[in-house]
C-alpha atoms as a PDB file:
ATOM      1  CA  UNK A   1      -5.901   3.090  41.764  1.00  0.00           C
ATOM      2  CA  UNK A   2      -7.644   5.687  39.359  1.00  0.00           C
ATOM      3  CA  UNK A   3      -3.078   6.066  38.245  1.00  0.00           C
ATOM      4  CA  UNK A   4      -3.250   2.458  37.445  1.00  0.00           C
ATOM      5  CA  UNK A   5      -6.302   1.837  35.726  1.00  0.00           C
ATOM      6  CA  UNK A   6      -5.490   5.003  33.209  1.00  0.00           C
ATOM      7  CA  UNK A   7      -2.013   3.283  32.426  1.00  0.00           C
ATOM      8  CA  UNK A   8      -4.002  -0.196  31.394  1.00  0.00           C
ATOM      9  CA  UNK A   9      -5.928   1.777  29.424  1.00  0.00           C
ATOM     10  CA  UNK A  10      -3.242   3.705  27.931  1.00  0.00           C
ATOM     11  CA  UNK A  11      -1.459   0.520  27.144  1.00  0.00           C
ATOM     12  CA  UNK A  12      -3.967  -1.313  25.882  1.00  0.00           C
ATOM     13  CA  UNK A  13      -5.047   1.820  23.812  1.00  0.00           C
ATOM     14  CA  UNK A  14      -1.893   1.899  21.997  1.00  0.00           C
ATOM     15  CA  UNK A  15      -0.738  -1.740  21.625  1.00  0.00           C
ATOM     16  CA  UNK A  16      -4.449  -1.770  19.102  1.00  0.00           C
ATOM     17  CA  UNK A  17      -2.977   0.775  17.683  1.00  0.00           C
ATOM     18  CA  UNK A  18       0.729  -0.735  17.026  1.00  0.00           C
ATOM     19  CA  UNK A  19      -1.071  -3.864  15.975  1.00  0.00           C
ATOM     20  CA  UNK A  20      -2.715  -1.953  12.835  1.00  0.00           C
ATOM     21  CA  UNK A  21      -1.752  -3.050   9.304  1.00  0.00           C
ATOM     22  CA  UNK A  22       1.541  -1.280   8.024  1.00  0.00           C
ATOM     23  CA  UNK A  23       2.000  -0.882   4.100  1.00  0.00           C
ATOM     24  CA  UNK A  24       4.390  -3.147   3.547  1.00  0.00           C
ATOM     25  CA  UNK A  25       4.817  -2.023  -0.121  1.00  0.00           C
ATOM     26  CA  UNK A  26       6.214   1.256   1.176  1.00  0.00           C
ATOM     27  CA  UNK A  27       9.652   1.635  -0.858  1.00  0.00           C
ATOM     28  CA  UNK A  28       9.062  -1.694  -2.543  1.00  0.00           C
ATOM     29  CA  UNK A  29      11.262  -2.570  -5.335  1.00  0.00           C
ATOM     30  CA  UNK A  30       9.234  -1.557  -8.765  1.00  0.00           C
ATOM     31  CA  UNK A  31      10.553  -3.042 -11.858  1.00  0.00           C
ATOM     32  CA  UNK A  32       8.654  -3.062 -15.479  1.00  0.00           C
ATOM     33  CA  UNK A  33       8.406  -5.711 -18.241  1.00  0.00           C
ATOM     34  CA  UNK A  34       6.722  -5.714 -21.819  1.00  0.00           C
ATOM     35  CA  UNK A  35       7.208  -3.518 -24.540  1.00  0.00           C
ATOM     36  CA  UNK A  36       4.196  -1.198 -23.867  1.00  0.00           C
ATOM     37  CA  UNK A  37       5.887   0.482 -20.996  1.00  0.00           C
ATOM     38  CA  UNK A  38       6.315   4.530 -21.672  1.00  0.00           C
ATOM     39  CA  UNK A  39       4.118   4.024 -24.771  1.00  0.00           C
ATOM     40  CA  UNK A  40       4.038   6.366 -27.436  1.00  0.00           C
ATOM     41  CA  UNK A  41       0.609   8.112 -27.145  1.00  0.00           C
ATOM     42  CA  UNK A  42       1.319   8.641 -23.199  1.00  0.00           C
ATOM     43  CA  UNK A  43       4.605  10.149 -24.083  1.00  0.00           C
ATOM     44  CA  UNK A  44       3.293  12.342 -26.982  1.00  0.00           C
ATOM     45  CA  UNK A  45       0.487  14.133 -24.582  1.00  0.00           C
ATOM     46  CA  UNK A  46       1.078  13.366 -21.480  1.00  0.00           C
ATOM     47  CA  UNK A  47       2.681  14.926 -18.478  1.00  0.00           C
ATOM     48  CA  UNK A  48       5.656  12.735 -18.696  1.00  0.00           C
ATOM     49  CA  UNK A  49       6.137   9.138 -17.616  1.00  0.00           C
ATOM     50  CA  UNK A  50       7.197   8.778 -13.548  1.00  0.00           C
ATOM     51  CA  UNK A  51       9.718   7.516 -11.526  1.00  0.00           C
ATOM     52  CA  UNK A  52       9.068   3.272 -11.228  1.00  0.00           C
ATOM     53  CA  UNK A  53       9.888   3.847  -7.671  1.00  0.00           C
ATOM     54  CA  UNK A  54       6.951   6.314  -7.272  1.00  0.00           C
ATOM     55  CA  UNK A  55       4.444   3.652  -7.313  1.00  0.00           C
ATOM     56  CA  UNK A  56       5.449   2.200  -3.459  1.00  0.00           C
ATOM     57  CA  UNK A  57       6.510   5.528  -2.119  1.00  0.00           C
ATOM     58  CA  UNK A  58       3.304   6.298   0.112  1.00  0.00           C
ATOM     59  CA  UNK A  59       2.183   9.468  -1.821  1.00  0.00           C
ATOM     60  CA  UNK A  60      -1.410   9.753  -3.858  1.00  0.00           C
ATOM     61  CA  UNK A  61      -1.892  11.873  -6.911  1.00  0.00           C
ATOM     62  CA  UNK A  62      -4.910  14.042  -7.061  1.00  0.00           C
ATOM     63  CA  UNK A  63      -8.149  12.382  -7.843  1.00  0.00           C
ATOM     64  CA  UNK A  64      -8.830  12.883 -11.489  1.00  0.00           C
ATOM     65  CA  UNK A  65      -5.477  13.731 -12.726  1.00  0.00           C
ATOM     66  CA  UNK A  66      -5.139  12.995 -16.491  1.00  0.00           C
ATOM     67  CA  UNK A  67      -4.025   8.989 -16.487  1.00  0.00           C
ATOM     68  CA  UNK A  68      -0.404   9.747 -17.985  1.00  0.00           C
ATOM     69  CA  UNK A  69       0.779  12.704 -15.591  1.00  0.00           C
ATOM     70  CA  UNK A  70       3.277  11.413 -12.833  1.00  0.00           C
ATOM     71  CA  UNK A  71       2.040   7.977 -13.249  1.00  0.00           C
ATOM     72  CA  UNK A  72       4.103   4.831 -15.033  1.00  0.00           C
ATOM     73  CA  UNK A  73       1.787   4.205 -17.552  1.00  0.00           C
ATOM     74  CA  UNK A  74       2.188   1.694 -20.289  1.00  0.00           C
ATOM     75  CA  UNK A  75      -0.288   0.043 -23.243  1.00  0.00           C
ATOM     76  CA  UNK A  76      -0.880  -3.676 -24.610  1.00  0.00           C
ATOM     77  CA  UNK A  77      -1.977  -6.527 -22.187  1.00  0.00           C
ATOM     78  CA  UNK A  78       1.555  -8.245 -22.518  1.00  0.00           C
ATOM     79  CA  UNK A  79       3.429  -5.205 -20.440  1.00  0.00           C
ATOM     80  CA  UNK A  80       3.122  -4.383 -16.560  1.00  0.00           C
ATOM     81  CA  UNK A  81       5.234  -3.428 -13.150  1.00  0.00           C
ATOM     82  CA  UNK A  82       6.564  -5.731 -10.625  1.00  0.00           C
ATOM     83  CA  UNK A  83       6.354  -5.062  -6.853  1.00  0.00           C
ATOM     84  CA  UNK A  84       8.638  -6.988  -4.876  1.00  0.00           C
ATOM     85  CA  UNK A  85       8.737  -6.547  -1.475  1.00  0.00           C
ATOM     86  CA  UNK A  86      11.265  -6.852   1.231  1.00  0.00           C
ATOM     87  CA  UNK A  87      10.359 -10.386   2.671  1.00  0.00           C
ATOM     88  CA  UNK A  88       7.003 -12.074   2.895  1.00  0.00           C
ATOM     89  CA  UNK A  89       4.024 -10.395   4.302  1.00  0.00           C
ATOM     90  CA  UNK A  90       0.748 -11.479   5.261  1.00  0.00           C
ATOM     91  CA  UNK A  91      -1.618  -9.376   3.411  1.00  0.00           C
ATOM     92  CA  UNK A  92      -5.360  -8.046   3.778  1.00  0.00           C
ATOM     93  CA  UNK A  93      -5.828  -5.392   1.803  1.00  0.00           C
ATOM     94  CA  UNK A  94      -4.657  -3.567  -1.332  1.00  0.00           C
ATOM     95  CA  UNK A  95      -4.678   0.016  -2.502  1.00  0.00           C
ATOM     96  CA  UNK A  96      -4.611   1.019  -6.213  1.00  0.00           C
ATOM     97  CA  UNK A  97      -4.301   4.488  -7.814  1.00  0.00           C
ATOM     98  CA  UNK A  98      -5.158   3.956 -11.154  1.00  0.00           C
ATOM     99  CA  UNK A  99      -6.420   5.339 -14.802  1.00  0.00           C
ATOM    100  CA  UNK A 100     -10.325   4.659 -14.565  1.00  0.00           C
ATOM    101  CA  UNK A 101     -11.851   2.448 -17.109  1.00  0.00           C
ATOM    102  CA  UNK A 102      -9.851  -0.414 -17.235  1.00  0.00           C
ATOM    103  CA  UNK A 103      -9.649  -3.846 -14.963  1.00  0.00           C
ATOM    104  CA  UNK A 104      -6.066  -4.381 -13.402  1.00  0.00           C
ATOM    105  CA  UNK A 105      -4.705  -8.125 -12.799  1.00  0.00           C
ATOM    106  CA  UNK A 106      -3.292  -8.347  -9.803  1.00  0.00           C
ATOM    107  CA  UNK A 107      -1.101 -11.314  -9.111  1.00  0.00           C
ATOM    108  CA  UNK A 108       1.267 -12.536  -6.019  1.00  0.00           C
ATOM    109  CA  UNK A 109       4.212 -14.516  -5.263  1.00  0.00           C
ATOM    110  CA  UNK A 110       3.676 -16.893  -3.108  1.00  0.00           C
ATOM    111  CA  UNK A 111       6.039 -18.473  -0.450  1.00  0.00           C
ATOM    112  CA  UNK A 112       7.468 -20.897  -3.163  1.00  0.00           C
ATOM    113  CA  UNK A 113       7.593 -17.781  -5.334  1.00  0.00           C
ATOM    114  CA  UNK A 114       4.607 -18.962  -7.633  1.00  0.00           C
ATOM    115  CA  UNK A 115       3.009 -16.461  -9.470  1.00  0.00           C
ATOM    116  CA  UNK A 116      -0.771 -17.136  -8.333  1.00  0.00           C
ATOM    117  CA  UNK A 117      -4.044 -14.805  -9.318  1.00  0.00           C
ATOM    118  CA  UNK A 118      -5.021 -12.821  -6.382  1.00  0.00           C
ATOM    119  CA  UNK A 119      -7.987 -10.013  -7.764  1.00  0.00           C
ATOM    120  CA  UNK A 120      -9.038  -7.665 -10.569  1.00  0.00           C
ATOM    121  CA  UNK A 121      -9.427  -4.259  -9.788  1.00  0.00           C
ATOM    122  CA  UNK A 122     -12.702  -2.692 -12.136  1.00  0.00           C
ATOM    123  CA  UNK A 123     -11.576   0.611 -12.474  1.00  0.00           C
ATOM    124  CA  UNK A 124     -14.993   1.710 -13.952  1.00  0.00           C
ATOM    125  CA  UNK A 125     -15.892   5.095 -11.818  1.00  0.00           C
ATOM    126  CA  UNK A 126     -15.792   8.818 -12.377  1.00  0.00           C
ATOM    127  CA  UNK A 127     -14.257  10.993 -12.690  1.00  0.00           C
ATOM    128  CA  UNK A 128     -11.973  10.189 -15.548  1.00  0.00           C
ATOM    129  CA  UNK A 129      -8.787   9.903 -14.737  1.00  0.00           C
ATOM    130  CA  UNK A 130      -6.729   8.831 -11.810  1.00  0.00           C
ATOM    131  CA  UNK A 131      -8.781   7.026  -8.952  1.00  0.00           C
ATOM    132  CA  UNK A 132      -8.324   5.219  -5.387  1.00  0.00           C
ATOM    133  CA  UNK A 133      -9.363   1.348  -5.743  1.00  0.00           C
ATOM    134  CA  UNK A 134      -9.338  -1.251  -3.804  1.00  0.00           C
ATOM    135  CA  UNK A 135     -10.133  -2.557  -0.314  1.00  0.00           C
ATOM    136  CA  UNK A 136      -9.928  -5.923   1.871  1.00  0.00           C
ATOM    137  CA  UNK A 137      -9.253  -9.384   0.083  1.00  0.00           C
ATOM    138  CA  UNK A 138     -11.450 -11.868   0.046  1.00  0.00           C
ATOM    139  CA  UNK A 139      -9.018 -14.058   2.149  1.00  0.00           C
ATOM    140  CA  UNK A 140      -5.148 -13.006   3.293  1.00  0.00           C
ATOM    141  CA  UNK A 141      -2.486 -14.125   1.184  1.00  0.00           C
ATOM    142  CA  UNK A 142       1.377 -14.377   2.664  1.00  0.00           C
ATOM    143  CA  UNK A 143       3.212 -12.560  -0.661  1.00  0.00           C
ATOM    144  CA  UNK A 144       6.234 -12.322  -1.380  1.00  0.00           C
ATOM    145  CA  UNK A 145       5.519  -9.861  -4.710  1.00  0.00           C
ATOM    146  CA  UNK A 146       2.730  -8.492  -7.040  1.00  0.00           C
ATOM    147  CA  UNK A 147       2.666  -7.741 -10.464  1.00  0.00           C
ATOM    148  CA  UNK A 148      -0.004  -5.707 -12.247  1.00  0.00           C
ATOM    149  CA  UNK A 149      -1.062  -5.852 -15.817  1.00  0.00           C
ATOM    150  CA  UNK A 150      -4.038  -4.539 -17.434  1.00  0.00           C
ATOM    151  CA  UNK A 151      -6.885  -4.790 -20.059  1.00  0.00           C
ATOM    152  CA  UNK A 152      -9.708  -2.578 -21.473  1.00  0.00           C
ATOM    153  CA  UNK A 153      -8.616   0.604 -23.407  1.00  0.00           C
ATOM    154  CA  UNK A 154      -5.029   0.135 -24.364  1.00  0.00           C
ATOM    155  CA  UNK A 155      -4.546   3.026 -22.118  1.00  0.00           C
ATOM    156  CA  UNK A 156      -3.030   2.239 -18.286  1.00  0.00           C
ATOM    157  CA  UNK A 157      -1.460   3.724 -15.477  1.00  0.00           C
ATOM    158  CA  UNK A 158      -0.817   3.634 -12.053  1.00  0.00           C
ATOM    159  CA  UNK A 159       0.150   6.394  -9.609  1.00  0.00           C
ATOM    160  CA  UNK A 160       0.458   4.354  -6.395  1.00  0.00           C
ATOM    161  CA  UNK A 161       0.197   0.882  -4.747  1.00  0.00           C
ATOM    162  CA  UNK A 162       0.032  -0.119  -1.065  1.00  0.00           C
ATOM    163  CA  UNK A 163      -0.582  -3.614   0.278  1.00  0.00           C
ATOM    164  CA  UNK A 164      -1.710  -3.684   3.762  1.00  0.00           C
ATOM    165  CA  UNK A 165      -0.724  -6.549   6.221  1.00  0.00           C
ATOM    166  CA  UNK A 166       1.990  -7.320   8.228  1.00  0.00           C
ATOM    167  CA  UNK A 167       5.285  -9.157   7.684  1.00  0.00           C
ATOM    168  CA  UNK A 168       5.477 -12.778   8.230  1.00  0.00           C
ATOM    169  CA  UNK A 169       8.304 -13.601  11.416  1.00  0.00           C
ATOM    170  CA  UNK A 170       9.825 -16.861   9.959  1.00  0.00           C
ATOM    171  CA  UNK A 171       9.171 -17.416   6.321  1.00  0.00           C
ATOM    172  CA  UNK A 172      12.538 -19.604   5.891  1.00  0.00           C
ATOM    173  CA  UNK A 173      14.570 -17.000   3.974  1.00  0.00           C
ATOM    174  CA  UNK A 174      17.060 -15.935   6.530  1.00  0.00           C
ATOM    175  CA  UNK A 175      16.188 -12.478   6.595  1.00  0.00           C
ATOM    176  CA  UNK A 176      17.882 -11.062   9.671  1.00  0.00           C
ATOM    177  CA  UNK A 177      14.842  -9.341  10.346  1.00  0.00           C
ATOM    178  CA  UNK A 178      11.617  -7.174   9.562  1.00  0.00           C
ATOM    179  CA  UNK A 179      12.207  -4.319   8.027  1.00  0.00           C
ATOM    180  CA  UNK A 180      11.446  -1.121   9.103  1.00  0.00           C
ATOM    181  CA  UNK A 181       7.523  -0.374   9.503  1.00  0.00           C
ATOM    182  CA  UNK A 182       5.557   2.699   8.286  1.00  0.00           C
ATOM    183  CA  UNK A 183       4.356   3.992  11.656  1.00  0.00           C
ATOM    184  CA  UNK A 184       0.847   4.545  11.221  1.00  0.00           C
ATOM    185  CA  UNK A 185      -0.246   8.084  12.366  1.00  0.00           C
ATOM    186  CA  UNK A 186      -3.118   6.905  14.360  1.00  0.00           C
ATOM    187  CA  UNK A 187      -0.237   4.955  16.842  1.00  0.00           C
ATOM    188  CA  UNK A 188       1.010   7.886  17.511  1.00  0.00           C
ATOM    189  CA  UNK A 189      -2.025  10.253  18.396  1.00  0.00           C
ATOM    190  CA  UNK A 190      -3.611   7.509  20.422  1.00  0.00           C
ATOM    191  CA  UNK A 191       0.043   7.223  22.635  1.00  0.00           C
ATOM    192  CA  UNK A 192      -0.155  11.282  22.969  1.00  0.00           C
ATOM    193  CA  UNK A 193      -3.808  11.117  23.844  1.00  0.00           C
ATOM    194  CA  UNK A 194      -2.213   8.724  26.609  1.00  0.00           C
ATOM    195  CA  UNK A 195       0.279  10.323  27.893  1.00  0.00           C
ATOM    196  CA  UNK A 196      -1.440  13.739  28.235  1.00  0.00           C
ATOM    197  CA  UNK A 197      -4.271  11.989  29.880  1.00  0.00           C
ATOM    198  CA  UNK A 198      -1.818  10.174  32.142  1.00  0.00           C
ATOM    199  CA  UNK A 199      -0.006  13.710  33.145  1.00  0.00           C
ATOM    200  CA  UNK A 200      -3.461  15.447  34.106  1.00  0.00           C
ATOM    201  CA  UNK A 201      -4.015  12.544  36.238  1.00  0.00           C
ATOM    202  CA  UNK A 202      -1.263  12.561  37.975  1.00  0.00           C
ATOM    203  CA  UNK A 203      -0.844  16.210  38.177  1.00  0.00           C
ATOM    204  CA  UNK A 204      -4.841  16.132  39.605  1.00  0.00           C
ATOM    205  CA  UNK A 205      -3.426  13.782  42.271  1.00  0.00           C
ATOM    206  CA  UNK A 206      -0.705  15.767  43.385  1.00  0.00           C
ATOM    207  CA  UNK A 207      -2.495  19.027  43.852  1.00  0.00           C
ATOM    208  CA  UNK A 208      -5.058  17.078  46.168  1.00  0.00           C
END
């Protein structure tokens, strides 16, 4: 009986933590628009503009990094980077590494592929340089996309984005199916917290 209550605890352990919100921006498609991309005072002093890609590939810069080393960084309020992801996803919460001191527009494409306003990100905190924003949305939003563009000191950059949700089963575009999630590490400890917990059960039982 004791067997059998550990493995409903075990499963019900681990299907909470399956259910947790993957990043479904991991490996997104990044493209840029606007003139300001690369500008000229990043590329004069800085570190050297990154990779688009970088932005949706799960990895952080450290906090405080100068705002134009391995960042895509760009000036003027007319330039920006598009996220698109793989199919629509119901999102909760967002995750911005950005150059501190400005405010970041974030928009989303909605299910008729509307551009609609989602949130500003205030990037006012120290220390200068490169910071983690962000949190939960006011309400979740099914997105198809984001795109980012900024205001304040002519200055901007971001190192990484993550949107946090979980994709949508039948949005109506014939996807063939949901792409691959990013396992979250936490699934995986709780299942071998299970398992071992399951095995010194058992093994308890037999030696009696």
């Amino acid at each position: 009986m004791k067997i059998l209550t550990l493995a409903v605890l075990v499963s019900v352990m681990f299907s909470c933590a399956a259910s947790a919100d993957d990043n479904v921006a991991y490996l997104a498609d990044v493209t840029s628009y606007g003139d300001g991309m690369g500008d000229s005072a990043g590329a004069a002093w800085g570190g050297g503009m990154a990779r688009l890609d970088s932005v949706t590939d799960g990895a952080f810069n450290p906090i405080g990094q100068q705002w134009n080393f391995d960042s895509v960084y760009w000036s003027g309020g007319q330039s920006g980077v598009v996220i698109t992801l793989a199919r629509a996803a119901l999102v909760n919460r967002l995750v911005l590494e950005a150059d501190n001191n400005d405010d970041y527009r974030i928009e989303f494409l909605d299910r008729d592929r509307v551009w609609q306003s989602l949130t500003t990100v205030e990037t006012d905190r120290n220390p200068p340089g490169q910071n983690l924003y962000g949190g939960p949305l006011v309400a979740p939003v099914v997105a198809r996309g984001f795109r980012i563009s900024a205001s304040g000191d002519n200055h901007y950059s971001i190192a990484e984005f993550q949107a946090m949700g979980a994709w949508v089963a039948d949005d109506g575009s014939g996807g063939a199916g949901d792409p691959p999630a990013v396992p979250e590490p936490a699934s995986y400890l709780m299942l071998l917290a299970g398992l071992a917990t399951l095995a010194f059960a058992g093994r308890r039982k037999f030696n009696s």
